[in-house]
Protein backbone atom coordinates (compact mmCIF):
# COMPACT_ATOMS: atom_id res chain seq x y z
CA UNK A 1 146.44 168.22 93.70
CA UNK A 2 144.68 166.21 95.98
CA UNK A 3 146.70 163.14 97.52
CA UNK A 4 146.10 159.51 97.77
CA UNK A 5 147.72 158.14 100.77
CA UNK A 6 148.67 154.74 102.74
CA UNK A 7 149.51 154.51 106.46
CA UNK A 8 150.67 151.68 108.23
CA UNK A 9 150.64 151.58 112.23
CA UNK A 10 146.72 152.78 113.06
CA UNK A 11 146.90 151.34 115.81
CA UNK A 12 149.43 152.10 117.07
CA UNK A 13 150.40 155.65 118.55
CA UNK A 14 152.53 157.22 116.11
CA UNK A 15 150.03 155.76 112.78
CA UNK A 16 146.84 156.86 114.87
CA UNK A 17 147.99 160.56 115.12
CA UNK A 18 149.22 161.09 111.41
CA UNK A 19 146.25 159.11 110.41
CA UNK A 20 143.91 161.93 112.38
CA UNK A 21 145.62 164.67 111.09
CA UNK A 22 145.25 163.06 107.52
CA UNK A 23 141.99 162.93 107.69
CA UNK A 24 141.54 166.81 108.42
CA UNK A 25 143.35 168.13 105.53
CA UNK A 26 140.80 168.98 101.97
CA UNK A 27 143.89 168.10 99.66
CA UNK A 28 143.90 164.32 100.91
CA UNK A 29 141.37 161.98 99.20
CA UNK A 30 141.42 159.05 100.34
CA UNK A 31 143.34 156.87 103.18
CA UNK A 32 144.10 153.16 102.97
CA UNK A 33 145.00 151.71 106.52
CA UNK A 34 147.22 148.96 105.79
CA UNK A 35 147.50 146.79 109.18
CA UNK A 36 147.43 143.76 111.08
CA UNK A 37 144.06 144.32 113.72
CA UNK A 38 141.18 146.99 112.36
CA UNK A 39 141.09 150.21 113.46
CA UNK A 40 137.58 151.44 114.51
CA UNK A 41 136.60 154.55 112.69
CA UNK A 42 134.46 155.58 110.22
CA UNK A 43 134.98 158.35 107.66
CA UNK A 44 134.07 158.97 104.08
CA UNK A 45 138.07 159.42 102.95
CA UNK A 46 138.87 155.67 104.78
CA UNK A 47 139.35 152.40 103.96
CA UNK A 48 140.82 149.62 105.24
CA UNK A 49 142.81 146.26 104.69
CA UNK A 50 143.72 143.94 107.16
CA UNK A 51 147.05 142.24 106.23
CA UNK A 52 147.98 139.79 109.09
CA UNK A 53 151.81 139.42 107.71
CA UNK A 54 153.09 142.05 105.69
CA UNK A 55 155.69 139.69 104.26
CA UNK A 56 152.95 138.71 101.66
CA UNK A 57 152.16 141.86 100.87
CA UNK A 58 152.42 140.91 97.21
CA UNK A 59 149.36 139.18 97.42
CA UNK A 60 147.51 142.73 97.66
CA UNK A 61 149.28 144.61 94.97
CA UNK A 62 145.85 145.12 93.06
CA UNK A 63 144.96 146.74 95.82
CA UNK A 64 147.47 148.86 96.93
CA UNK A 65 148.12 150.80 93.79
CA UNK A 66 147.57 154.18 92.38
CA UNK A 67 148.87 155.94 95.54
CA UNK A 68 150.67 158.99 95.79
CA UNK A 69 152.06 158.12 99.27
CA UNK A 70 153.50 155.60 101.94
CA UNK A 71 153.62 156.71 105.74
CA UNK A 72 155.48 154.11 106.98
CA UNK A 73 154.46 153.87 111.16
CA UNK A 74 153.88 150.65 111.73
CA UNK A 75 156.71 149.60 114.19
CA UNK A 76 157.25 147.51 117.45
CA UNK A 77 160.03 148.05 120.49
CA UNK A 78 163.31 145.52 120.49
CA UNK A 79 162.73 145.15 124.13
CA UNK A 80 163.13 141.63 124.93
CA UNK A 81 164.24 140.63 121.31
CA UNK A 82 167.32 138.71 119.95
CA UNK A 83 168.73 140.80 116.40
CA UNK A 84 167.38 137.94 114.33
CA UNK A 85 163.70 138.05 115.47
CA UNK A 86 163.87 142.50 115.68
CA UNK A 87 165.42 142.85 112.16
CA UNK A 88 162.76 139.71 110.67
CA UNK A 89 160.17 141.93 112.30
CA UNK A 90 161.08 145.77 111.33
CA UNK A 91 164.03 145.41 108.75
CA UNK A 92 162.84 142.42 106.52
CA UNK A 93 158.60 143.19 107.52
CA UNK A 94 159.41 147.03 105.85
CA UNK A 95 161.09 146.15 102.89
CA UNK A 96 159.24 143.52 101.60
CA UNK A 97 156.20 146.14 101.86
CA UNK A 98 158.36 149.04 100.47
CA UNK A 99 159.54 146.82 97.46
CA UNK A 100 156.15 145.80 96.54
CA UNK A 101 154.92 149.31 96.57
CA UNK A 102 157.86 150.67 94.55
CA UNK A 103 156.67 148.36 92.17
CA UNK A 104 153.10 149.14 91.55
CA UNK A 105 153.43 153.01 92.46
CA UNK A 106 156.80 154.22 90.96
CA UNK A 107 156.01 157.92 91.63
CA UNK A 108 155.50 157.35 95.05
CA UNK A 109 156.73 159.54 98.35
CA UNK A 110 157.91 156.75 100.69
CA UNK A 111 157.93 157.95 104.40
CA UNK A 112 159.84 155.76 107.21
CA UNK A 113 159.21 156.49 111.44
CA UNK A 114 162.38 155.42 112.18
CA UNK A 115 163.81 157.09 115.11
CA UNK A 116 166.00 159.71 117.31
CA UNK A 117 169.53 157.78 117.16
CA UNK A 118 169.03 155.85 114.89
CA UNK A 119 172.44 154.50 113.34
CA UNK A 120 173.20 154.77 109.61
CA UNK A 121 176.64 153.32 109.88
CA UNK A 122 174.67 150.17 110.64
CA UNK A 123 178.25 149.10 112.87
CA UNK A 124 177.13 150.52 115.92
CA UNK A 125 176.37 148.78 120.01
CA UNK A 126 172.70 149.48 119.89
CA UNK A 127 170.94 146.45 118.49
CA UNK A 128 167.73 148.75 117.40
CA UNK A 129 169.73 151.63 115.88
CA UNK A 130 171.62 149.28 113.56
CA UNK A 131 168.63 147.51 112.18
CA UNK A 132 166.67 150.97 111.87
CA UNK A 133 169.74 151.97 110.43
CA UNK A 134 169.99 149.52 108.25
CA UNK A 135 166.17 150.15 106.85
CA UNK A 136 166.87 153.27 105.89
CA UNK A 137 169.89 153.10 104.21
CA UNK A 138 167.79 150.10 102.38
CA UNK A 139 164.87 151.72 101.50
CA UNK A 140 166.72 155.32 100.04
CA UNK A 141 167.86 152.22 97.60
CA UNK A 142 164.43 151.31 96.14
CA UNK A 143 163.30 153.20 93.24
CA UNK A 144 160.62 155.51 94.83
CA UNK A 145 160.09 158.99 93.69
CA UNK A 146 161.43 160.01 96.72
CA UNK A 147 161.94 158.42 100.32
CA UNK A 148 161.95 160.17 103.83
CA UNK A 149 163.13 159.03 107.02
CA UNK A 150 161.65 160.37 109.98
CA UNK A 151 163.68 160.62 113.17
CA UNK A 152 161.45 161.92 116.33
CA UNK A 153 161.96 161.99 119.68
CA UNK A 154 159.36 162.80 122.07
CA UNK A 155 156.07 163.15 120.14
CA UNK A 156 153.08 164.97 122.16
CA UNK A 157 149.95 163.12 120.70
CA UNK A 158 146.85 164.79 119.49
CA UNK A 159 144.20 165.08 122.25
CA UNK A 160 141.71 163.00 120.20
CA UNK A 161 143.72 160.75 120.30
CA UNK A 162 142.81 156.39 122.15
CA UNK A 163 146.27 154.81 121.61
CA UNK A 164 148.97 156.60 123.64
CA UNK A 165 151.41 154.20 125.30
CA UNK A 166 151.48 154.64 128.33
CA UNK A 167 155.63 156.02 128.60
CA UNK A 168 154.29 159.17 126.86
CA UNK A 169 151.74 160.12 129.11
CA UNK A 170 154.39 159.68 132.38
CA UNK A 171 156.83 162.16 130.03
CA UNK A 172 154.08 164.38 128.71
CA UNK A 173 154.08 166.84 131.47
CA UNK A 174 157.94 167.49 130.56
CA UNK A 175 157.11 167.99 126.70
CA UNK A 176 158.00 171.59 127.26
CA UNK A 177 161.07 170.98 127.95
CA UNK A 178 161.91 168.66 125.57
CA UNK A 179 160.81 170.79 123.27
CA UNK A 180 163.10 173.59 123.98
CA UNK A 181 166.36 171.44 123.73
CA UNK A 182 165.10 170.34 120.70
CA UNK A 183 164.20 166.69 121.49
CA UNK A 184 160.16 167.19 121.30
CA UNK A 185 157.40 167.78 118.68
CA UNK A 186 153.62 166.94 118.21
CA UNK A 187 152.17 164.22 116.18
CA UNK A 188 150.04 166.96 114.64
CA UNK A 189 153.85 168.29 113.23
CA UNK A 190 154.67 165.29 112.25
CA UNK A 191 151.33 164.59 110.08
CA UNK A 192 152.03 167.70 108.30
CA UNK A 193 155.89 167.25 107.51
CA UNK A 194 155.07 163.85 106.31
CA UNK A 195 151.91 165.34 103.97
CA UNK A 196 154.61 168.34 102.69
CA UNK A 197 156.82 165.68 101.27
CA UNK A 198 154.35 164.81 98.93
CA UNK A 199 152.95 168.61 98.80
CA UNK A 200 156.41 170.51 98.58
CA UNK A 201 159.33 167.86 99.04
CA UNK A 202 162.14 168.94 101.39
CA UNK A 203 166.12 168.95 100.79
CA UNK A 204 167.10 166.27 103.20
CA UNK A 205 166.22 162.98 103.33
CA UNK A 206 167.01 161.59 106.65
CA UNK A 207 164.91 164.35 108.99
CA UNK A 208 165.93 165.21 112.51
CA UNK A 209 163.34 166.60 114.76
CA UNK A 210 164.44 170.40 113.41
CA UNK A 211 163.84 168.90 109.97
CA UNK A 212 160.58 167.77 110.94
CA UNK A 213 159.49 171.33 112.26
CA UNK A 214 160.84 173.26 109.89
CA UNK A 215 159.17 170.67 106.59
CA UNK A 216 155.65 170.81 109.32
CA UNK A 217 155.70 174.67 108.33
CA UNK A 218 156.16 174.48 105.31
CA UNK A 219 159.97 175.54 105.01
């Protein structure tokens, strides 16, 4: 059956990788970047809308329905931010977007970039882990078909690839490494476990790095 998919985050590393690797596969259709700046590429399966605050998001409900999918990468580091101003801008910016998809696409596969560490109890130190946290305990709560959260560590990006910050190409050369302790895999895995939740589904919802490997190969 081919797939009907929305990805957030484009421009961003994470969004532009999945979004590449979407693009490859004959069983998706068609791609709707949702995002804040336009992303510069052409391709038959594309399109595009530019939605500068994704708290209105109900404005654009006509437009965002009849998909099959959500990947969820948009995202921004809590470097430098108070709890208010992190959780207004990735717990309150997600939902709101989540809730009005759940709405106008009830069979939906929701899929969250959340992170490695991220803290489900939603009581822990780290600022970031308890808001991610928080989102995803949040979002299993809205009525999608199904919802995924993804929990990565060190992603290698795809070589085609403009947008890699600039952290991952200092740690790139030890990718190897992290990917034998089981802290590392490609954005090219990652495109594919979140395209086999819609394909296949997969038993857990909340998906470590092994989970992400194992659901990228189809187990």
């Amino acid at each position: 059956m081919a797939m009907k998919v929305i990805i957030t985050g484009a421009t961003g590393m994470v969004g532009e990788g999945v979004l590449l690797e979407c693009l490859q596969q004959p069983d998706v259709a068609e791609v709707l970047l949702v995002g804040r700046r336009h992303y510069d590429l052409a391709h038959p399966k594309l399109k595009e809308l530019i939605m500068l605050d994704f708290l209105h998001a109900a404005q654009f409900r006509d437009l965002l329905q009849e998909y099959d999918a959500c990947f969820f990468c948009a995202g921004i580091s809590s470097v430098g931010m108070d709890e208010a101003t992190y959780s207004r801008a990735t717990y309150d910016v997600t939902i709101q977007f989540a809730k009005v998809l759940a709405e106008v696409n009830p069979g939906m596969v929701f899929s969250y970039v959340s992170g490695r560490s991220t803290d489900s109890t939603e009581k822990g130190r780290i600022m970031w882990a308890r808001v991610k946290g928080k989102t995803e305990n949040d979002l299993m709560k809205l009525p999608f078909k199904s919802v995924y959260c993804f929990r990565p560590a060190l992603m290698k990006p795809l070589p085609e690839q403009k947008n890699v910050k600039s952290l991952y190409k200092v740690f790139n050369p030890l990718y190897p490494l992290f990917r034998a302790i089981g802290w590392g895999c490609t954005l090219r895995e990652v495109g594919q476990a979140m395209m086999n939740t819609v394909r296949t589904g997969y038993p857990k919802h909340v998906l470590e790095v092994k989970d992400i490997l194992a659901l990228a190969a189809g187990a």
